[in-house]
C-alpha atoms as a PDB file:
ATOM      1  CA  UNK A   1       0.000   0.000   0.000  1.00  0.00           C
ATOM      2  CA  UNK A   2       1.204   3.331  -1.072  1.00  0.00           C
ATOM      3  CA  UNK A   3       0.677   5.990   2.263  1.00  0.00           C
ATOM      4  CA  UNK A   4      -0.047   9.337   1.768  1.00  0.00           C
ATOM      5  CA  UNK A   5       3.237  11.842   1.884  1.00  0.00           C
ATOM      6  CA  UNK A   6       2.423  14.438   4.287  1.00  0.00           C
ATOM      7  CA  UNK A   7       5.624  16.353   3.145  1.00  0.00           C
ATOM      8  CA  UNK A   8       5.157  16.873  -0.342  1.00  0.00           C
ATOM      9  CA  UNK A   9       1.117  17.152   0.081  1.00  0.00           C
ATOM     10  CA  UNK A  10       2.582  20.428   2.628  1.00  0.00           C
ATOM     11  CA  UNK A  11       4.767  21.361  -0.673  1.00  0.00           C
ATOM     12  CA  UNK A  12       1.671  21.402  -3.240  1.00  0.00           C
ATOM     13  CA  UNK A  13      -0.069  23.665  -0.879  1.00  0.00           C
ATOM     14  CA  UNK A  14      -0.868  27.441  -1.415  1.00  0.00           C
ATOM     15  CA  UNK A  15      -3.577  27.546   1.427  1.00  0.00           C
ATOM     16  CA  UNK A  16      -2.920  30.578   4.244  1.00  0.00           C
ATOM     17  CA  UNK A  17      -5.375  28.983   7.380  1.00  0.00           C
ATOM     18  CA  UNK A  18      -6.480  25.777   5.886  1.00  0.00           C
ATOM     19  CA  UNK A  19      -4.625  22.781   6.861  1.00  0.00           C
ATOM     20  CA  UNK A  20      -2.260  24.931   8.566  1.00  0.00           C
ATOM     21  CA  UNK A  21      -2.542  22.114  11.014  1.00  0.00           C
ATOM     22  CA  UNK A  22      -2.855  18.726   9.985  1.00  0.00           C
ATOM     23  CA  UNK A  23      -3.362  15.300  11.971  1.00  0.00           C
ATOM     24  CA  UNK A  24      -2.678  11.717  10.037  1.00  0.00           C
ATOM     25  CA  UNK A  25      -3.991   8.619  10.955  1.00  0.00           C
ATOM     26  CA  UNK A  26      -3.114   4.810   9.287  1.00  0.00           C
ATOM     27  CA  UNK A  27      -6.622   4.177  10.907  1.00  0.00           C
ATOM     28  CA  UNK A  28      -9.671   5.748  12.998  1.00  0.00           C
ATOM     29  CA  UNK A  29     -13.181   4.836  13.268  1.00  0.00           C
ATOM     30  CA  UNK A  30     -14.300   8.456  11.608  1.00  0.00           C
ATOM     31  CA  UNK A  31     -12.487  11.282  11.281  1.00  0.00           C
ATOM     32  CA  UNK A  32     -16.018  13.413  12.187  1.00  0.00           C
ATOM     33  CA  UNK A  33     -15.576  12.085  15.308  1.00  0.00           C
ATOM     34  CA  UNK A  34     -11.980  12.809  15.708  1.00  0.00           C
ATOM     35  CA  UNK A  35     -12.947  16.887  14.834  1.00  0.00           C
ATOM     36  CA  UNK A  36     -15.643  16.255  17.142  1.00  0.00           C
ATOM     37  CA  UNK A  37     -13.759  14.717  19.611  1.00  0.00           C
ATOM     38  CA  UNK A  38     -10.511  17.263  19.280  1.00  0.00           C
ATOM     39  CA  UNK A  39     -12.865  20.264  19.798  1.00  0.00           C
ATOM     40  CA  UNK A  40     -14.479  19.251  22.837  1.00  0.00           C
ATOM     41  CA  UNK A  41     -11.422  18.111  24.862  1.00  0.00           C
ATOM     42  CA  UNK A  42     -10.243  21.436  24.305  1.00  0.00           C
ATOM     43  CA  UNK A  43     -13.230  22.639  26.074  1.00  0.00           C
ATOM     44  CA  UNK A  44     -12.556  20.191  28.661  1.00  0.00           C
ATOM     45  CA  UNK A  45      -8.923  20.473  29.300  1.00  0.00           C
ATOM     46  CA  UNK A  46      -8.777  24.458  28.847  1.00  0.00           C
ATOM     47  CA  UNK A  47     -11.923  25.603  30.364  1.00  0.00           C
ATOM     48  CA  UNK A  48     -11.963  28.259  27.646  1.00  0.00           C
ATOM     49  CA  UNK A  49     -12.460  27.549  24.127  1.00  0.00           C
ATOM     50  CA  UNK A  50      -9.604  28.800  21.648  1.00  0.00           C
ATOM     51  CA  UNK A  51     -11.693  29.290  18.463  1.00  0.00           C
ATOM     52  CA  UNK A  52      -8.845  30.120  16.321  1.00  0.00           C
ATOM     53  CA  UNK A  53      -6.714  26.957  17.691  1.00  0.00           C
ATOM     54  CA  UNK A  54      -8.448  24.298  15.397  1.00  0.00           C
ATOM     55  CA  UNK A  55      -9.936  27.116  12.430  1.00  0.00           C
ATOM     56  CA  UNK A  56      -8.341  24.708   9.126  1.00  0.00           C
ATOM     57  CA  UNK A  57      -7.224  22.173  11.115  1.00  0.00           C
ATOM     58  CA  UNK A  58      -7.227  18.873   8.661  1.00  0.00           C
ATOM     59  CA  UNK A  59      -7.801  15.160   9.839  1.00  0.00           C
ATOM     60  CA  UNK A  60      -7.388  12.496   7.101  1.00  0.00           C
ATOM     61  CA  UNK A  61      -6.703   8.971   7.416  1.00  0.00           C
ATOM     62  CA  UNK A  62      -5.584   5.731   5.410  1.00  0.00           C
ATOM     63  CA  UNK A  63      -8.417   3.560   6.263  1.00  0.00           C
ATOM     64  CA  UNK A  64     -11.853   4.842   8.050  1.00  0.00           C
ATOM     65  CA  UNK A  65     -13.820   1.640  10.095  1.00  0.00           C
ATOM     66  CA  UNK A  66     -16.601   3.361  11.336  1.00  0.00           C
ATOM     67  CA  UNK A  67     -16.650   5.926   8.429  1.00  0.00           C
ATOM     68  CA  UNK A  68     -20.512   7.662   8.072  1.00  0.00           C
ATOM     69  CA  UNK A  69     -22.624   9.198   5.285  1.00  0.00           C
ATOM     70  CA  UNK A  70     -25.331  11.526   4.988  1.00  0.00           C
ATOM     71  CA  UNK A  71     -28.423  10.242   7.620  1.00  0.00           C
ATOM     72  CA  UNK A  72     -25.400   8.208   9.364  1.00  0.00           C
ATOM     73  CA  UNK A  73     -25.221   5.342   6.565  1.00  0.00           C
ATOM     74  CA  UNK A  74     -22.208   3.453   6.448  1.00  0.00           C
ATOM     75  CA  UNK A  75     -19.122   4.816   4.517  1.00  0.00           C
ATOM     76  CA  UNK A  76     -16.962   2.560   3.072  1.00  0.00           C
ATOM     77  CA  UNK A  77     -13.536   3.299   3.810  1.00  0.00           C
ATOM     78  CA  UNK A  78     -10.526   1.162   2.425  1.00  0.00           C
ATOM     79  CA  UNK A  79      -6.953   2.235   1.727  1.00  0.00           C
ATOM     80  CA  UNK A  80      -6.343   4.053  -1.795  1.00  0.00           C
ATOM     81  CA  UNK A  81      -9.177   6.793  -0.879  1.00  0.00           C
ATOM     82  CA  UNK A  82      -9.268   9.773   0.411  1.00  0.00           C
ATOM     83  CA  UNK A  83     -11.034  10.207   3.757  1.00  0.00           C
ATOM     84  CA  UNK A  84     -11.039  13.372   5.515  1.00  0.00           C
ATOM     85  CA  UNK A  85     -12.248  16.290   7.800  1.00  0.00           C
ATOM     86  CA  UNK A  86     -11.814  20.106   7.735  1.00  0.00           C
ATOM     87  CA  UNK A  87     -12.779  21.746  10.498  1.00  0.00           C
ATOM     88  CA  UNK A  88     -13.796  25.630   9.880  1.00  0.00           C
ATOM     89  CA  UNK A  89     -15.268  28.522  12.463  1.00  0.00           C
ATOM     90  CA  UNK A  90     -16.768  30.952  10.006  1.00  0.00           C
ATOM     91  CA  UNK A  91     -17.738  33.077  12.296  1.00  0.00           C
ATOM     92  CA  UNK A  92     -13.925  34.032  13.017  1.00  0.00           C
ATOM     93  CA  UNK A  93     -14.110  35.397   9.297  1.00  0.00           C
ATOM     94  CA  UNK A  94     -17.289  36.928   9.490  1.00  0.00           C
ATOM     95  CA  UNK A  95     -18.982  37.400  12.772  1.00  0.00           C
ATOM     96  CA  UNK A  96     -22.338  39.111  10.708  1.00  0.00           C
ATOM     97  CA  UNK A  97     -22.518  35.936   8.423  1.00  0.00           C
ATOM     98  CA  UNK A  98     -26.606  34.543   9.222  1.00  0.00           C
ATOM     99  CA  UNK A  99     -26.097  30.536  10.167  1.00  0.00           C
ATOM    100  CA  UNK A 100     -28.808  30.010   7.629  1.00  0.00           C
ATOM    101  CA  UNK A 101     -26.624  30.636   5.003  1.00  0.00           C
ATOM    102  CA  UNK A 102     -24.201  28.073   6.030  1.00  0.00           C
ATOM    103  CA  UNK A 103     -25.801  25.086   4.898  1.00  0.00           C
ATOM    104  CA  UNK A 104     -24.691  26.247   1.192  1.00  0.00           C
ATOM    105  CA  UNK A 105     -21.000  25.150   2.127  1.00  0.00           C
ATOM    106  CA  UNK A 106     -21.710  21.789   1.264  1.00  0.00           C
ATOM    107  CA  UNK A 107     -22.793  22.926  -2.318  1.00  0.00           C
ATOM    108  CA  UNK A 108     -19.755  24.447  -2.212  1.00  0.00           C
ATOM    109  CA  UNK A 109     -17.708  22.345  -1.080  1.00  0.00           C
ATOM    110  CA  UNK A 110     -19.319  19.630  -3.792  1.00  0.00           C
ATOM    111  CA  UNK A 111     -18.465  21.945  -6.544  1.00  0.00           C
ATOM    112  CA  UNK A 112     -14.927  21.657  -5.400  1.00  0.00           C
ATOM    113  CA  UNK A 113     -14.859  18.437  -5.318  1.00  0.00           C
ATOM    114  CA  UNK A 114     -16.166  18.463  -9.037  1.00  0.00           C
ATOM    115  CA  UNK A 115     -13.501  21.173 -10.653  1.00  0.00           C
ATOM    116  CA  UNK A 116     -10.979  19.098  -8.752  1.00  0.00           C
ATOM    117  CA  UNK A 117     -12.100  15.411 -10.165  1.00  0.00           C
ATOM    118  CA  UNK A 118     -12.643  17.052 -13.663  1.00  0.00           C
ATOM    119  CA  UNK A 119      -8.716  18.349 -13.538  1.00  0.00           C
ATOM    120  CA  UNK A 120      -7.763  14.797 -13.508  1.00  0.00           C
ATOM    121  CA  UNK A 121      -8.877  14.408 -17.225  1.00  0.00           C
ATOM    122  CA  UNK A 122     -12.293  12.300 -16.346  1.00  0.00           C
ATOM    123  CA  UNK A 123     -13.402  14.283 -20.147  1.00  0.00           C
ATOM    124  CA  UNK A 124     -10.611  12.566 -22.369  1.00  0.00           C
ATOM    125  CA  UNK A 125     -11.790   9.110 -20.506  1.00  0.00           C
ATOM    126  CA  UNK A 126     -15.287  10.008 -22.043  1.00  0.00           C
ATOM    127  CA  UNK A 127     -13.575  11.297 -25.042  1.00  0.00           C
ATOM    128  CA  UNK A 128     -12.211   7.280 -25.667  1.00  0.00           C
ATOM    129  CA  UNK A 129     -15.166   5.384 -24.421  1.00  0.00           C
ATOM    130  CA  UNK A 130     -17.568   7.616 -26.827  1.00  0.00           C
ATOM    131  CA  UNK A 131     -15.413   6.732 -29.627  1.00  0.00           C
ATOM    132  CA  UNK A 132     -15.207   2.741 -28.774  1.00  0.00           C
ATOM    133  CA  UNK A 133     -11.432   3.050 -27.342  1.00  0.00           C
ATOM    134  CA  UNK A 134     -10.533   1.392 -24.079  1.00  0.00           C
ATOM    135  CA  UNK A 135      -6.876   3.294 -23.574  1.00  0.00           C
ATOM    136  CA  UNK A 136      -6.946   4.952 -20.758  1.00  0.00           C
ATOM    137  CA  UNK A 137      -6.016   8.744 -21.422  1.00  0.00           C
ATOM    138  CA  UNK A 138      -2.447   9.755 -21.386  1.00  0.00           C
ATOM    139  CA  UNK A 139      -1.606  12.235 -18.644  1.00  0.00           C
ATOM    140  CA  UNK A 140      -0.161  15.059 -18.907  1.00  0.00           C
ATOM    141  CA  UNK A 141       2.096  16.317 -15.892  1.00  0.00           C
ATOM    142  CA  UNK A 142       0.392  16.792 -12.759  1.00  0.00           C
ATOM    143  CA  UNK A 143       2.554  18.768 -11.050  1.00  0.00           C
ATOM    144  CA  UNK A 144       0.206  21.605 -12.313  1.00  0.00           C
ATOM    145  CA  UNK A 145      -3.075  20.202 -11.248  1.00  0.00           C
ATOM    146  CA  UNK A 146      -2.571  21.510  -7.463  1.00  0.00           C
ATOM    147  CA  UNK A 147      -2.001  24.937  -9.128  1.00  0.00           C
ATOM    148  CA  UNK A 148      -4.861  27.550  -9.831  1.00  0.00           C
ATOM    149  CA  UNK A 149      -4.927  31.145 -10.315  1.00  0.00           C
ATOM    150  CA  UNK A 150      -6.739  32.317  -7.361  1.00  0.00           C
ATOM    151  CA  UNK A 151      -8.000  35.894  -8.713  1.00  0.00           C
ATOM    152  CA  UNK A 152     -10.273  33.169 -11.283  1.00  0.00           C
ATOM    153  CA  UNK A 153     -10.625  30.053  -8.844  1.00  0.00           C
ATOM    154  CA  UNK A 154     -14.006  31.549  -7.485  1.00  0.00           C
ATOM    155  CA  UNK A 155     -16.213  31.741 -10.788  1.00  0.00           C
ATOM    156  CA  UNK A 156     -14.175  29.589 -13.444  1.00  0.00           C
ATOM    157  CA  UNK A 157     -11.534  27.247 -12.077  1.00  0.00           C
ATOM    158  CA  UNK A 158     -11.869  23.500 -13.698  1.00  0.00           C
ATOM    159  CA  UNK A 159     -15.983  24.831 -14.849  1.00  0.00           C
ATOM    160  CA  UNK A 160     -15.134  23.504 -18.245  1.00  0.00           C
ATOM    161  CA  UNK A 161     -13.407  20.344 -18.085  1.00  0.00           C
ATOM    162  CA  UNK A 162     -16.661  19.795 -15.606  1.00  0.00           C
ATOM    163  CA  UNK A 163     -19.151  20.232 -18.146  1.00  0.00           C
ATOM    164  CA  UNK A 164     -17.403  17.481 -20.707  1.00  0.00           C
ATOM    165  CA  UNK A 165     -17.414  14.353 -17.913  1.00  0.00           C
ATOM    166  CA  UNK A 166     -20.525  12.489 -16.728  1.00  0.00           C
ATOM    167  CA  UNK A 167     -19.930  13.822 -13.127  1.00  0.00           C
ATOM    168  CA  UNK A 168     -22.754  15.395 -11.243  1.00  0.00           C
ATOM    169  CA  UNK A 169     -23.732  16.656  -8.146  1.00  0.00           C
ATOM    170  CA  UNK A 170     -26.723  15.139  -6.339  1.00  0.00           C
ATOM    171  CA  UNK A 171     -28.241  17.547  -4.103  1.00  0.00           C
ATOM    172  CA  UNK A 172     -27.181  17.990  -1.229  1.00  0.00           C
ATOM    173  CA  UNK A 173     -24.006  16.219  -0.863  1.00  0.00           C
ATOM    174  CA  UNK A 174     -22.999  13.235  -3.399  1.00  0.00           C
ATOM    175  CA  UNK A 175     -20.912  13.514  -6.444  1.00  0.00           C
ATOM    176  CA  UNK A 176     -21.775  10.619  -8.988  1.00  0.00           C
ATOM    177  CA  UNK A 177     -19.881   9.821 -12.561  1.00  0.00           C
ATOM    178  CA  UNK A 178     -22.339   7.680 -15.047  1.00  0.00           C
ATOM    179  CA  UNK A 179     -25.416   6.929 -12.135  1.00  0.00           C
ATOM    180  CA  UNK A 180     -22.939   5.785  -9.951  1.00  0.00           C
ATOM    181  CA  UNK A 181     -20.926   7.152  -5.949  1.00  0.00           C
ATOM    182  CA  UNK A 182     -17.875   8.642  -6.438  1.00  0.00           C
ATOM    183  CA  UNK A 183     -17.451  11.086  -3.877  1.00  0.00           C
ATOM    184  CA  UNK A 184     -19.636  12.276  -0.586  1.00  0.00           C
ATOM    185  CA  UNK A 185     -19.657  14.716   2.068  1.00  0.00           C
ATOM    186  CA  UNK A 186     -21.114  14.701   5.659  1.00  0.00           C
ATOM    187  CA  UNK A 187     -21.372  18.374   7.200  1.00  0.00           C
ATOM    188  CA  UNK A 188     -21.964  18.479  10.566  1.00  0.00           C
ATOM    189  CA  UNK A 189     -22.274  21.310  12.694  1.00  0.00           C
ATOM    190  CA  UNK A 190     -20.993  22.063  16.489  1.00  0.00           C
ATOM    191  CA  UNK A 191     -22.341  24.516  18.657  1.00  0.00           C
ATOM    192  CA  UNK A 192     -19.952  25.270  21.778  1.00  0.00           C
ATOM    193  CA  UNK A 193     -19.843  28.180  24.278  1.00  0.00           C
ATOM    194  CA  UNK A 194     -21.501  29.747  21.598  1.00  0.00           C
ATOM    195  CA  UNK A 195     -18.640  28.964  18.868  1.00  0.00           C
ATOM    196  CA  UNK A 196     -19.641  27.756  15.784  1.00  0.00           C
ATOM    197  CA  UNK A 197     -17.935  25.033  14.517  1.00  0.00           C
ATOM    198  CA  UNK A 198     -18.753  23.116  10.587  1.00  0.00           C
ATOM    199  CA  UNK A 199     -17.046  19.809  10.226  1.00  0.00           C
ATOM    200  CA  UNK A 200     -16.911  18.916   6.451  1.00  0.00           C
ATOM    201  CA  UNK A 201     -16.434  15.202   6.261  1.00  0.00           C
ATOM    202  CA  UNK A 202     -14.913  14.417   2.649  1.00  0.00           C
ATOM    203  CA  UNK A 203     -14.843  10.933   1.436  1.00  0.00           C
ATOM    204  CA  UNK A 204     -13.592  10.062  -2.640  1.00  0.00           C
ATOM    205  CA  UNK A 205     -13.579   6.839  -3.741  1.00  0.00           C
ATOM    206  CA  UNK A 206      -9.580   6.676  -5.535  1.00  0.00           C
ATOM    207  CA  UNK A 207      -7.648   4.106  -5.962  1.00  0.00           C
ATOM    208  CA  UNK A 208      -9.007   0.990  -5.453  1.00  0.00           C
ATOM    209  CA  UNK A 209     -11.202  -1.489  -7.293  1.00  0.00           C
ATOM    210  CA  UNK A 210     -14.965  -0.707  -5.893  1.00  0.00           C
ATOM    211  CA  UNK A 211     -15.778  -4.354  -6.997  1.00  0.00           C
ATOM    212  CA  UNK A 212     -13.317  -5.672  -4.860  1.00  0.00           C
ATOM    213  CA  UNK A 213     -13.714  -3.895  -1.531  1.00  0.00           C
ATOM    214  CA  UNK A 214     -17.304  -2.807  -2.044  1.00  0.00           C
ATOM    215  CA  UNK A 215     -19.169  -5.771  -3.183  1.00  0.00           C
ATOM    216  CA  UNK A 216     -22.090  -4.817  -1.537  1.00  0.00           C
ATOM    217  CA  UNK A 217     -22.479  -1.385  -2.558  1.00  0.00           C
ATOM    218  CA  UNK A 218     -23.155  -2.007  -6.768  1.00  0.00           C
ATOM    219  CA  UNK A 219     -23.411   1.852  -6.664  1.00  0.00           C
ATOM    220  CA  UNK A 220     -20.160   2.637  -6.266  1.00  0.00           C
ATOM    221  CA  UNK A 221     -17.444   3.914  -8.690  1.00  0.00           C
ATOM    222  CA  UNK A 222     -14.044   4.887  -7.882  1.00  0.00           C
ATOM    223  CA  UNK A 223     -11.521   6.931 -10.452  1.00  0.00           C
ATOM    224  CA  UNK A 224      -9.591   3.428 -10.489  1.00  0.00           C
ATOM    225  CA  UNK A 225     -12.586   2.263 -12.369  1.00  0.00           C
ATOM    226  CA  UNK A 226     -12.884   4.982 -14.778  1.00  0.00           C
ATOM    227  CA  UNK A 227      -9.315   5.737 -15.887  1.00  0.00           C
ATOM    228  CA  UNK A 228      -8.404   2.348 -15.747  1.00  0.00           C
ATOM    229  CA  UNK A 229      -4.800   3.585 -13.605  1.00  0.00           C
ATOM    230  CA  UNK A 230      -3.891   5.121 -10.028  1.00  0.00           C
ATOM    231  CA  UNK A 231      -4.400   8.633  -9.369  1.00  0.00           C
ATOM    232  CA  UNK A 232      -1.910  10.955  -7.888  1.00  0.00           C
ATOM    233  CA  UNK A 233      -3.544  11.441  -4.491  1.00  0.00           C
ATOM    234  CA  UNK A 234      -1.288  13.612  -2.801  1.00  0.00           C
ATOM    235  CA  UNK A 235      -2.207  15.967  -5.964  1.00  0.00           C
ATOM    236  CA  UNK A 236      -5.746  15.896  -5.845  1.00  0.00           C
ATOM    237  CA  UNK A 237      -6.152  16.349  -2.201  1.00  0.00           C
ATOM    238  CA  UNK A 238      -3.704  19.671  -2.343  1.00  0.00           C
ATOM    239  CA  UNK A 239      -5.686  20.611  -5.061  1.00  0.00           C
ATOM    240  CA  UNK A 240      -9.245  20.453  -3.577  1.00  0.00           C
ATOM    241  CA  UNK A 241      -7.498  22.065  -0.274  1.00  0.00           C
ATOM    242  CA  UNK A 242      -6.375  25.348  -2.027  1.00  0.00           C
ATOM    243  CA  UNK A 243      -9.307  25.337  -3.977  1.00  0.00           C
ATOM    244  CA  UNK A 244     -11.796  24.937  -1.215  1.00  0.00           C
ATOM    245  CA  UNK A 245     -10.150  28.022   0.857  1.00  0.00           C
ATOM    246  CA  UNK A 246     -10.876  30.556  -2.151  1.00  0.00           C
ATOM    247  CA  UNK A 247     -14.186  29.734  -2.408  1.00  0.00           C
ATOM    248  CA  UNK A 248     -15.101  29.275   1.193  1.00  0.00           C
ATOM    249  CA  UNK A 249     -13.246  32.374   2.050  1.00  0.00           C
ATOM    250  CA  UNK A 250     -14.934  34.195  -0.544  1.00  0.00           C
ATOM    251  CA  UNK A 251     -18.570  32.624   0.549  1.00  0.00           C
ATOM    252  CA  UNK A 252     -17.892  33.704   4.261  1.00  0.00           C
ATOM    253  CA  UNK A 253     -16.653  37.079   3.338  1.00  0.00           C
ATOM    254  CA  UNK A 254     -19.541  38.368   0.645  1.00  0.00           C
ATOM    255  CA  UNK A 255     -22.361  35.605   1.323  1.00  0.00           C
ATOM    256  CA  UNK A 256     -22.253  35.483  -2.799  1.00  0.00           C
ATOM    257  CA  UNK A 257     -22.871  32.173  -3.236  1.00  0.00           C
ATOM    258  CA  UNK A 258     -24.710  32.541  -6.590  1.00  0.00           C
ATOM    259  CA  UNK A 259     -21.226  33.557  -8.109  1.00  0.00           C
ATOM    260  CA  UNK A 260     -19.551  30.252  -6.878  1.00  0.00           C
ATOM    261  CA  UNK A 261     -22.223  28.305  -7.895  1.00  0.00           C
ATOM    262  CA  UNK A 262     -23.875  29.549 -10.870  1.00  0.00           C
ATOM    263  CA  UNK A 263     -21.127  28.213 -13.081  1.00  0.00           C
ATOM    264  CA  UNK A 264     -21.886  24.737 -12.431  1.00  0.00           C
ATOM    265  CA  UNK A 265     -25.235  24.437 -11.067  1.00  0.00           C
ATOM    266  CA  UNK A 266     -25.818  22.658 -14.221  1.00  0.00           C
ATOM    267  CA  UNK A 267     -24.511  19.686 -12.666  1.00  0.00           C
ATOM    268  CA  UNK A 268     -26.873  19.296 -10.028  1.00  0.00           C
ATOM    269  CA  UNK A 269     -29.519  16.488  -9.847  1.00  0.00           C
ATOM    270  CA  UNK A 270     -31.871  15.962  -7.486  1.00  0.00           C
END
């Protein structure tokens, strides 16, 4: 099994507050529950909250054996995905932002996901099978895929590769390729001492065969199943990283989330 390289996934990264701290497990039951868990023994331990302590603060893990979906169905979890938490306080950004409008972060954080799987060439794949060729696409270098201009990332970042694959976004929180699970989020929310606290739970199914270690789920798909060859993890996850800070920072900041998600709202099924 290849582990993730904490090192050079700190290398690829252009973020300012998220993942500023990051915690790596081989293993954990959920890595919601770590967040959960982290936040509240500061409570404990401290007897004062320090909102600003965990604000970014990343948990991701090899393997997940507890791992939970939306309406706390079971995640499947094995090594070769990526499985993670970010924890935010958006209030620390923008005390005046209404809590109603925070639900939208999962939309946004979906449509991250999306510009970030499209990156990886998921069009040219469609681009072969359309045209009866099983080759799986050639690559071209990745060591560009993390990179973004951030002035654009907001409104056009990876909005055009996304409208050439078969990935969508079911509402609220599933990305799918051809009918089928690639990718899902589980927001939770934690209200302490009157701190605010979102934990967005990340889950993409990567390098593994899904009819191998998810027999039982015929839903599933994993970008080992589409391409046909591994993914550069380390690469996507820096990607979706910087990407998610300029849009979430720019959501917290201006509450504009028609700009973010205008550009692909196409995408969305219900």
């Amino acid at each position: 099994m290849n582990y993730l390289k904490i090192d050079r996934i700190q290398r690829l990264l252009e973020t300012v507050f998220i993942s500023r701290n990051m915690i790596y497990f081989k293993n954990i039951d959920s890595t919601n529950t770590f967040a959960s868990g982290l936040i509240r023994e500061d409570l404990k331990k401290e007897k004062a909250l320090h909102t600003e302590r965990h604000r970014g603060t990343v948990i991701f893990a090899e393997t997940q054996h507890s791992g939970l979906g939306r309406l706390k169905k079971r995640w499947h979890s094995p090594p070769g995905g990526l499985w993670f938490t970010i924890i935010l306080n958006p209030l620390s950004i923008n005390p005046e932002i209404k809590l109603n409008c925070l639900s939208k972060i999962t939309l946004i954080t979906a449509s991250v996901i999306a510009e970030s799987l499209a990156d990886i060439e998921l069009n040219s794949y469609n681009e072969k099978v359309n045209t009866g060729l099983n080759n799986s696409p050639d690559k071209k270098d990745s060591g560009s895929n993390a990179r973004f201009n951030k002035k654009n990332a907001v409104l056009n970042t990876g909005l055009n590769s996304c409208m050439d694959t078969g990935l969508k976004i079911k509402w609220p929180n599933d990305i799918y390729y051809s009918g089928k699970k690639l990718a899902g989020i589980l927001s939770e929310s934690e209200k302490i001492c009157g701190h605010v606290f979102l934990l967005i739970g990340i889950g993409i199914n990567v390098n593994f065969k899904t009819e191998t270690v998810m027999s039982d789920d015929i839903n599933a798909i994993s970008l080992l199943d589409i391409l046909g060859k591994q993914v550069d993890r380390e690469m996507l996850f820096a990607r979706i990283l910087n990407l998610f800070e300029v849009k979430y920072n720019y959501f917290i900041k201006t509450g504009d989330f028609k700009s973010i998600f205008k550009p692909v709202e196409k995408l969305l099924v219900v």
